[in-house]
C-alpha atoms as a PDB file:
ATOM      1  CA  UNK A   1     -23.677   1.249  11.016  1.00  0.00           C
ATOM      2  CA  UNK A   2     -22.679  -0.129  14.423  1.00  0.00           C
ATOM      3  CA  UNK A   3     -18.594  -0.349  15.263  1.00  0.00           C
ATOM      4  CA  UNK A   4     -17.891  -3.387  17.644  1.00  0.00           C
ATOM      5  CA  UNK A   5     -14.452  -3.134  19.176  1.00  0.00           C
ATOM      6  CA  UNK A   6     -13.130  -6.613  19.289  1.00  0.00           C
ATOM      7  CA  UNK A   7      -9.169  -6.653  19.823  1.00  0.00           C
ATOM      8  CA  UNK A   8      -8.747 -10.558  19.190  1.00  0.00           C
ATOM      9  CA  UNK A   9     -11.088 -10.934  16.840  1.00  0.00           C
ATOM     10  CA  UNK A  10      -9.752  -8.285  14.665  1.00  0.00           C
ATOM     11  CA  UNK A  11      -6.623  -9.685  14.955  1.00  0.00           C
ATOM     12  CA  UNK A  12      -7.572 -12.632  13.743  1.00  0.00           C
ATOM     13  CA  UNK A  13      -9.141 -11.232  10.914  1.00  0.00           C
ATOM     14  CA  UNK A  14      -6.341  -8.898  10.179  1.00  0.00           C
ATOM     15  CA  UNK A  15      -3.762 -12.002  10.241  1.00  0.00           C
ATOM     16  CA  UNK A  16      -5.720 -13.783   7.433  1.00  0.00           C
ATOM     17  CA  UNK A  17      -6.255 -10.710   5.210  1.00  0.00           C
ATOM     18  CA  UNK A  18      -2.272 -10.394   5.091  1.00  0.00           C
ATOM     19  CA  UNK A  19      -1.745 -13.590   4.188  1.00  0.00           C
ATOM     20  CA  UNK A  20      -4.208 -13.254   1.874  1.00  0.00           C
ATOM     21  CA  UNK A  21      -2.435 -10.419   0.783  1.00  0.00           C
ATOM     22  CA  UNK A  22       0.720 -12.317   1.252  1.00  0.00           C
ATOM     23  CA  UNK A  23      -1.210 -15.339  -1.200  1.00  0.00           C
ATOM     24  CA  UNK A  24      -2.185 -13.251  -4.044  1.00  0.00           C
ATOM     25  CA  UNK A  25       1.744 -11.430  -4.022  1.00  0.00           C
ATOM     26  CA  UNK A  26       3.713 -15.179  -4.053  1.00  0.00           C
ATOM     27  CA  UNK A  27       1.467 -16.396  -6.792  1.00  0.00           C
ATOM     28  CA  UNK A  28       2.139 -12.862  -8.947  1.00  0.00           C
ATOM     29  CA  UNK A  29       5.852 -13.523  -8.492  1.00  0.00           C
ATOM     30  CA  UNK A  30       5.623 -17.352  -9.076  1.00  0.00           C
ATOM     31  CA  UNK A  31       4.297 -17.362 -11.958  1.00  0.00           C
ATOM     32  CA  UNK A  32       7.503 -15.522 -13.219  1.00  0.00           C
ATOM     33  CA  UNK A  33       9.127 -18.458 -11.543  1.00  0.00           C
ATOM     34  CA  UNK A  34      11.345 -16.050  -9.693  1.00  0.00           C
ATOM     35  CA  UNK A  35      14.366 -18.271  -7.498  1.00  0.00           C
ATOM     36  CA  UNK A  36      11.514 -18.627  -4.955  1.00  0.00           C
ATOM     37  CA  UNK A  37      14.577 -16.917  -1.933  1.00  0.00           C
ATOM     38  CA  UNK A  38      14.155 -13.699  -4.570  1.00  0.00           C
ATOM     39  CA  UNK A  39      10.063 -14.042  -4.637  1.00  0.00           C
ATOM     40  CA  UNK A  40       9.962 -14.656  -0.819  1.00  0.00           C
ATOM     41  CA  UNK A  41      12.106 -11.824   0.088  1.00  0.00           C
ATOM     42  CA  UNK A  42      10.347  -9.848  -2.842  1.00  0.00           C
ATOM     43  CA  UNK A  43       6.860 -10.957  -1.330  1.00  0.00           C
ATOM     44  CA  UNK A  44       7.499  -9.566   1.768  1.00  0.00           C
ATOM     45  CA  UNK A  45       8.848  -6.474   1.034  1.00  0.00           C
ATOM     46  CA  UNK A  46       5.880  -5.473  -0.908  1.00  0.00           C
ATOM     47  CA  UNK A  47       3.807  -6.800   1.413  1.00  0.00           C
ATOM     48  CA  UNK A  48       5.123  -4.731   3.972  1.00  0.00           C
ATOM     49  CA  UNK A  49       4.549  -1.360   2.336  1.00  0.00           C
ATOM     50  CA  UNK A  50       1.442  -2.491   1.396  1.00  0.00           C
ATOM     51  CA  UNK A  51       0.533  -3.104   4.299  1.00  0.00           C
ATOM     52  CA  UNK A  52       1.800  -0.376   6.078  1.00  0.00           C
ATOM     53  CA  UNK A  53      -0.124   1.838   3.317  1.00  0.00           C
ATOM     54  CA  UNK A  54      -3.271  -0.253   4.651  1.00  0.00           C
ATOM     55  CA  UNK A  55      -2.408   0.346   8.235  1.00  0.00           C
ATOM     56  CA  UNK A  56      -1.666   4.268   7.956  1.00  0.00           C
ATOM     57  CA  UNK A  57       2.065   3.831   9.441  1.00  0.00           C
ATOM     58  CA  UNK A  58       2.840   6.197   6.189  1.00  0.00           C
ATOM     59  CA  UNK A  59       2.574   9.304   6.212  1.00  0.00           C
ATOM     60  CA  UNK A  60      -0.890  10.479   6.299  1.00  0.00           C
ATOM     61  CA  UNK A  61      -3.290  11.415   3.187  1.00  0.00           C
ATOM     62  CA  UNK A  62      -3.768  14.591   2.319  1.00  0.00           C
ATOM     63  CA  UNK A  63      -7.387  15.495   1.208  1.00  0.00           C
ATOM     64  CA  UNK A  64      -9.018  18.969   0.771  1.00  0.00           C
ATOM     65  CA  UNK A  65      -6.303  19.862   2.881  1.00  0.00           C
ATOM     66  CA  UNK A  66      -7.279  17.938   5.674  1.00  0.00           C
ATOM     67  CA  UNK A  67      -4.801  14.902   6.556  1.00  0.00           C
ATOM     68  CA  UNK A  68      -6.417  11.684   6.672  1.00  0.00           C
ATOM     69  CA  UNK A  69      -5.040   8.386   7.506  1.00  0.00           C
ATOM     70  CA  UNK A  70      -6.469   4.753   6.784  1.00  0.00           C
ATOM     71  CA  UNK A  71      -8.300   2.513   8.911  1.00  0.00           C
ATOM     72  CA  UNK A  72      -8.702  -1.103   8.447  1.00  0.00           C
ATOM     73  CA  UNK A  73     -12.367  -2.326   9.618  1.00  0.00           C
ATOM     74  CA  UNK A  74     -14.225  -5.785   8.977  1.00  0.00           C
ATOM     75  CA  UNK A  75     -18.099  -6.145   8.113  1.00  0.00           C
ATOM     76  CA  UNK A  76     -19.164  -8.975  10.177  1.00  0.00           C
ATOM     77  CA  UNK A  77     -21.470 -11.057   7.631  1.00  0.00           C
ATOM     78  CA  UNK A  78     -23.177 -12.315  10.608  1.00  0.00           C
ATOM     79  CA  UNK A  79     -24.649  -8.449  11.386  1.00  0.00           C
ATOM     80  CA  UNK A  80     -24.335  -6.867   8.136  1.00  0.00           C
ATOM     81  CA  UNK A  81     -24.238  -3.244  10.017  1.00  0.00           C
ATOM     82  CA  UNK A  82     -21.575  -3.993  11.971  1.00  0.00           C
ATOM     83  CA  UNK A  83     -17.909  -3.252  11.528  1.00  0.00           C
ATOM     84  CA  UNK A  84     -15.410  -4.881  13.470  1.00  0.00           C
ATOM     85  CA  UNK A  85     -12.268  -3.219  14.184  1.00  0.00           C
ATOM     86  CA  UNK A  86      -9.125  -2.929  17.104  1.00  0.00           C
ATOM     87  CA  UNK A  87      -9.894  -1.146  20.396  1.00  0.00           C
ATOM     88  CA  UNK A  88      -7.451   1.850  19.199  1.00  0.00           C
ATOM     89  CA  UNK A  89      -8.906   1.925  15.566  1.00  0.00           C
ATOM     90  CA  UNK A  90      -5.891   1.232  14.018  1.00  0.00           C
ATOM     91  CA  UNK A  91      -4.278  -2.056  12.497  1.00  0.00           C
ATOM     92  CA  UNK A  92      -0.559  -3.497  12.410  1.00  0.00           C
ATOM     93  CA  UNK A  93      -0.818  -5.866   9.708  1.00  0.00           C
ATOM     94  CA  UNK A  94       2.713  -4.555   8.650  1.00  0.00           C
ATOM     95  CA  UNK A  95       4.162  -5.500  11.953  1.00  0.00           C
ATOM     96  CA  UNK A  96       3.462  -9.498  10.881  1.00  0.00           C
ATOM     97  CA  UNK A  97       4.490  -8.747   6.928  1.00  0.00           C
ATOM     98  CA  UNK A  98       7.936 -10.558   7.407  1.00  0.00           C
ATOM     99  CA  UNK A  99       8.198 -14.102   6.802  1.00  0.00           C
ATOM    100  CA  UNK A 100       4.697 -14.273   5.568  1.00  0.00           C
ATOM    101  CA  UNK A 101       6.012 -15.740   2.353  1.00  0.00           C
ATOM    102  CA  UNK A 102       7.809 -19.094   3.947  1.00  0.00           C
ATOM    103  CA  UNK A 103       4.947 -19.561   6.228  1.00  0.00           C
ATOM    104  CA  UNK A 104       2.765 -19.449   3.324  1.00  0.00           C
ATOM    105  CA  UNK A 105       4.670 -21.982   1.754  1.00  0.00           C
ATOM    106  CA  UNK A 106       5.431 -23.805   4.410  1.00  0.00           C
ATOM    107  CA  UNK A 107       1.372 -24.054   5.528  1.00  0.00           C
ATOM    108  CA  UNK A 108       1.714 -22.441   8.859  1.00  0.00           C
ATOM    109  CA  UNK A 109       0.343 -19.308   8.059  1.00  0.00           C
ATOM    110  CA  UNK A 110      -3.969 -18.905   8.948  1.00  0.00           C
END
């Protein structure tokens, strides 16, 4: 398995896998037709932590006491043994969680 360090790329990709994230957390709270300020504000916030879970800006894993912390990587269908990830390794999904929701519904998000 090959890892390609592609910093715009994988921020592309990163972008659209939160607001898929983002996607699948509105239509959870939607279909409890929520007040859709409440399921915005409720989307974000969970996608937030989620994210942040996803991006390893928690605190870190513990495993056979060894700490380990998640890393987000792509596999680029083009080159099935190649991942595709940031030039540091590590993602910030989390730092783009906030107003996901109204951009979502609004059609401005990727």
């Amino acid at each position: 398995m090959r890892v390609e360090h592609d910093e715009l790329r994988f921020d592309e990709l990163q972008l659209r896998f939160k607001n898929r994230l983002g996607r699948a957390i509105l239509a959870a709270l939607d279909e409890e037709q929520l007040d859709q300020d409440l399921a915005n504000r409720l989307c974000d916030a969970v996608l937030f932590h989620v994210a942040s879970a996803i991006d390893g800006a928690e605190e870190p894993l513990t495993y056979e006491g060894r700490d380990a912390v998640p890393r987000l990587l792509f596999l680029n269908t083009d080159a099935a043994d190649t991942l595709i990830t940031s030039e540091s390794g590590e993602s910030w999904m989390h730092e783009y969680a906030m107003g996901t929701s109204e951009n979502l519904r609004k059609g401005t998000a990727v």
